[in-house]
C-alpha atoms as a PDB file:
ATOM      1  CA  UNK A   1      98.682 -51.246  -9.848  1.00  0.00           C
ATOM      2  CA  UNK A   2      95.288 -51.922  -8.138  1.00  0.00           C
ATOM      3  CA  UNK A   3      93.561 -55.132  -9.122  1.00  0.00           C
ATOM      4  CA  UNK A   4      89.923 -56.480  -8.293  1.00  0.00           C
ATOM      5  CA  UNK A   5      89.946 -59.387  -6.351  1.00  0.00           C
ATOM      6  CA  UNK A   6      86.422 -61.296  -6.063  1.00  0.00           C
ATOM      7  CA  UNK A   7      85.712 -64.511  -3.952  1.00  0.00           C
ATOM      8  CA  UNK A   8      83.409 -67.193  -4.463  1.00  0.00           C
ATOM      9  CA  UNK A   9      81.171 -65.889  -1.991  1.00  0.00           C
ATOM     10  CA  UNK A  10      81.014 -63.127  -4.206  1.00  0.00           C
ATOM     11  CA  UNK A  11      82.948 -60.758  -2.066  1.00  0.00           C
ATOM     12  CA  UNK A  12      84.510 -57.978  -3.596  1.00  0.00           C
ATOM     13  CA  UNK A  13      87.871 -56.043  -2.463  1.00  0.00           C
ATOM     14  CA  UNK A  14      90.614 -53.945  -4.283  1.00  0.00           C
ATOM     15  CA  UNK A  15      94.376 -54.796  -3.224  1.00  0.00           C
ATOM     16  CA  UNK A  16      97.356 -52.241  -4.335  1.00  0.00           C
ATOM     17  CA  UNK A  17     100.629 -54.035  -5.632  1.00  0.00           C
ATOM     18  CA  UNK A  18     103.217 -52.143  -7.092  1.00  0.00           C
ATOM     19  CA  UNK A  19     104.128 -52.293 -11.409  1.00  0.00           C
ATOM     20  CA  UNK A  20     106.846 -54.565 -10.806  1.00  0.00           C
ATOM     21  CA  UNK A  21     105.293 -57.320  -7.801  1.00  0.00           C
ATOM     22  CA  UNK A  22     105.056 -60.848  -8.822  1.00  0.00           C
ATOM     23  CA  UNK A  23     102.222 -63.245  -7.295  1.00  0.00           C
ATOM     24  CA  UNK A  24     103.684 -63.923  -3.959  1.00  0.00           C
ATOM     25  CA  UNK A  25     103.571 -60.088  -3.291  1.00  0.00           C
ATOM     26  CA  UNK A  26      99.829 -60.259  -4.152  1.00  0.00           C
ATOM     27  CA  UNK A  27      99.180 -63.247  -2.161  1.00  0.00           C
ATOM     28  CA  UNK A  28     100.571 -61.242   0.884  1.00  0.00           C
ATOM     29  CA  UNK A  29      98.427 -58.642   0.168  1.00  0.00           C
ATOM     30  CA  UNK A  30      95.556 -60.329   0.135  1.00  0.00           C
ATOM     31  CA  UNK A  31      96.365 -62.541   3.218  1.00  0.00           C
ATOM     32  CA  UNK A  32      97.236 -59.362   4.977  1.00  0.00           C
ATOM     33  CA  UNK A  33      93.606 -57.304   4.120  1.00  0.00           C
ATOM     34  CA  UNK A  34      91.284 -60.546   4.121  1.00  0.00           C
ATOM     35  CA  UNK A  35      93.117 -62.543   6.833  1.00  0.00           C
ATOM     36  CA  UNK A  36      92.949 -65.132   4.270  1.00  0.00           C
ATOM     37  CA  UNK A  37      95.545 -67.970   3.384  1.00  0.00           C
ATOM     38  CA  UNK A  38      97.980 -67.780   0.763  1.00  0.00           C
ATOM     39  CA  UNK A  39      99.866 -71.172   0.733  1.00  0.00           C
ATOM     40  CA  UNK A  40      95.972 -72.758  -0.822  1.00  0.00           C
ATOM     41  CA  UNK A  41      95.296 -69.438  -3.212  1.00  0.00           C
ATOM     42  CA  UNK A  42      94.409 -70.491  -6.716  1.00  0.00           C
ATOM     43  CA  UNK A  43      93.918 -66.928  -8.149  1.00  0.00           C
ATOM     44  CA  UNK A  44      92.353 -66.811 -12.101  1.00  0.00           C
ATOM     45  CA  UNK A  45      92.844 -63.495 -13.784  1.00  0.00           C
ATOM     46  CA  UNK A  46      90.498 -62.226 -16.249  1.00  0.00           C
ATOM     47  CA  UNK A  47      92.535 -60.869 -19.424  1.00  0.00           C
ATOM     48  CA  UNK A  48      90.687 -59.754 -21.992  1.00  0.00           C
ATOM     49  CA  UNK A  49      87.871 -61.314 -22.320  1.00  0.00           C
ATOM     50  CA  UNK A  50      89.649 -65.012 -21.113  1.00  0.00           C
ATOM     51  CA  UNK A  51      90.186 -66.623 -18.239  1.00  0.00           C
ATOM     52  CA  UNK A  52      93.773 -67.511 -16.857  1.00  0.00           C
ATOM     53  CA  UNK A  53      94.805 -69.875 -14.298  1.00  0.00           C
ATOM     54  CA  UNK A  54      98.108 -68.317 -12.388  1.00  0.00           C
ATOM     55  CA  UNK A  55     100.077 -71.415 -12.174  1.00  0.00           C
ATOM     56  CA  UNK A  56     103.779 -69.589 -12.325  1.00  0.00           C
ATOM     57  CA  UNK A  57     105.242 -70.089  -9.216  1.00  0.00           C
ATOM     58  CA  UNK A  58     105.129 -67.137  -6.174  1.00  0.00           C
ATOM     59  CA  UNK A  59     108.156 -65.294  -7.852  1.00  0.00           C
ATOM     60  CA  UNK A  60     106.619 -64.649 -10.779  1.00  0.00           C
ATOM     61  CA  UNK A  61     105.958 -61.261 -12.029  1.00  0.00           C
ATOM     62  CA  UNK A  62     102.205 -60.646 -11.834  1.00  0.00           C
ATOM     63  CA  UNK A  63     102.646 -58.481 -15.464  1.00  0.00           C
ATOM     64  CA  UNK A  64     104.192 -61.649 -17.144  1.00  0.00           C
ATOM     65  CA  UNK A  65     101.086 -63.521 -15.651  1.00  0.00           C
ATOM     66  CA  UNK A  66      98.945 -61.429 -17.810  1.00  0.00           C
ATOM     67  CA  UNK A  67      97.758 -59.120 -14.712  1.00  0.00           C
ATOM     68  CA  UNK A  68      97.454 -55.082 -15.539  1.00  0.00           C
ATOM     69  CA  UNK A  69      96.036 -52.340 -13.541  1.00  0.00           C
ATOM     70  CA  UNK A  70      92.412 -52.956 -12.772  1.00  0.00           C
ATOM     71  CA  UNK A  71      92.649 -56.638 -13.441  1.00  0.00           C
ATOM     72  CA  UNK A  72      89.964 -58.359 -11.853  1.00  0.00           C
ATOM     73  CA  UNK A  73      91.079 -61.382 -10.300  1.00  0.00           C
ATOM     74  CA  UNK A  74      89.136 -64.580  -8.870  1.00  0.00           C
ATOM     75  CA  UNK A  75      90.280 -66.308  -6.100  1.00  0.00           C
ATOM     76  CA  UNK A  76      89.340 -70.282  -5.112  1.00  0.00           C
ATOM     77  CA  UNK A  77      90.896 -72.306  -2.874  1.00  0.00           C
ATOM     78  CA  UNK A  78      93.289 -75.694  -2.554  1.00  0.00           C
ATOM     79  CA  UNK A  79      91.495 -78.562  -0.997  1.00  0.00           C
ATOM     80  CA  UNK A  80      92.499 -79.299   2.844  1.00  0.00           C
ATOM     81  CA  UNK A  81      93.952 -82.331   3.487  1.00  0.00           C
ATOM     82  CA  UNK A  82      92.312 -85.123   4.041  1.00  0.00           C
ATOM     83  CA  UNK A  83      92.237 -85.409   7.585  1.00  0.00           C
ATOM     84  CA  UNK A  84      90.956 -82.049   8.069  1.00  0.00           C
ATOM     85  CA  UNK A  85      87.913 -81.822   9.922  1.00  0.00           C
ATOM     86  CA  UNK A  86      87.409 -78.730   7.598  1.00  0.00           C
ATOM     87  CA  UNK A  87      87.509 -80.850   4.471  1.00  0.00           C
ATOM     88  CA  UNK A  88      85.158 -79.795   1.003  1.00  0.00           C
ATOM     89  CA  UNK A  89      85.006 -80.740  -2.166  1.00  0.00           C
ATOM     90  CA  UNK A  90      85.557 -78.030  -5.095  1.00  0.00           C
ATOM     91  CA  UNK A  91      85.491 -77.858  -8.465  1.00  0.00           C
ATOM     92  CA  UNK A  92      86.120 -75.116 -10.606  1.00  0.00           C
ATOM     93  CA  UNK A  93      83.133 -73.925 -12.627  1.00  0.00           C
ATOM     94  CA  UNK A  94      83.608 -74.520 -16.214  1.00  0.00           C
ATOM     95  CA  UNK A  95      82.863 -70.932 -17.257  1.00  0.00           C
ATOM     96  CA  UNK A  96      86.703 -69.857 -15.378  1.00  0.00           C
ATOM     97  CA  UNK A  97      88.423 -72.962 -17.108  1.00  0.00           C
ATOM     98  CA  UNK A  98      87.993 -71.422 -21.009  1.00  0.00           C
END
């Protein structure tokens, strides 16, 4: 399946994932074609019309998650730790959260 995957910056890409991958397998991908990284992904799939939160854990199949062929997907970030010198504050805009 190929899914849309936008980031906050409002960058667009397209990852491929076969029928059957769960959400590690897309985290890989994406860490693989953005160089981005997966252990802080918080990815939010847009089902029909509603927003989802993926909180199943990596092994999870990506279909069971509510994620079909030409999903579009949003990806945010985990905080850094605290004594990162790369530290931010996020929130999640209310219009993803339902």
């Amino acid at each position: 399946m190929k899914v849309v995957v936008e980031i906050l910056t409002g960058n667009v890409f397209y990852i491929q994932v076969g029928n059957d991958a769960t959400v590690g397998d897309l985290k890989k991908e994406i860490e693989a074609q953005e160089n981005l990284t997966g252990d802080r992904m918080i990815l939010i799939v847009d089902h029909k019309n509603q927003n989802h939160l993926i909180t199943e854990e990596d092994g999870a199949s990506l279909v069971d998650c509510g994620v079909e062929d030409g999903s579009h997907i949003y990806l945010f970030f985990n905080l850094l730790e605290a004594e990162s010198p790369y530290h931010h504050v996020f929130t999640l805009p209310e219009s993803l959260l339902g």
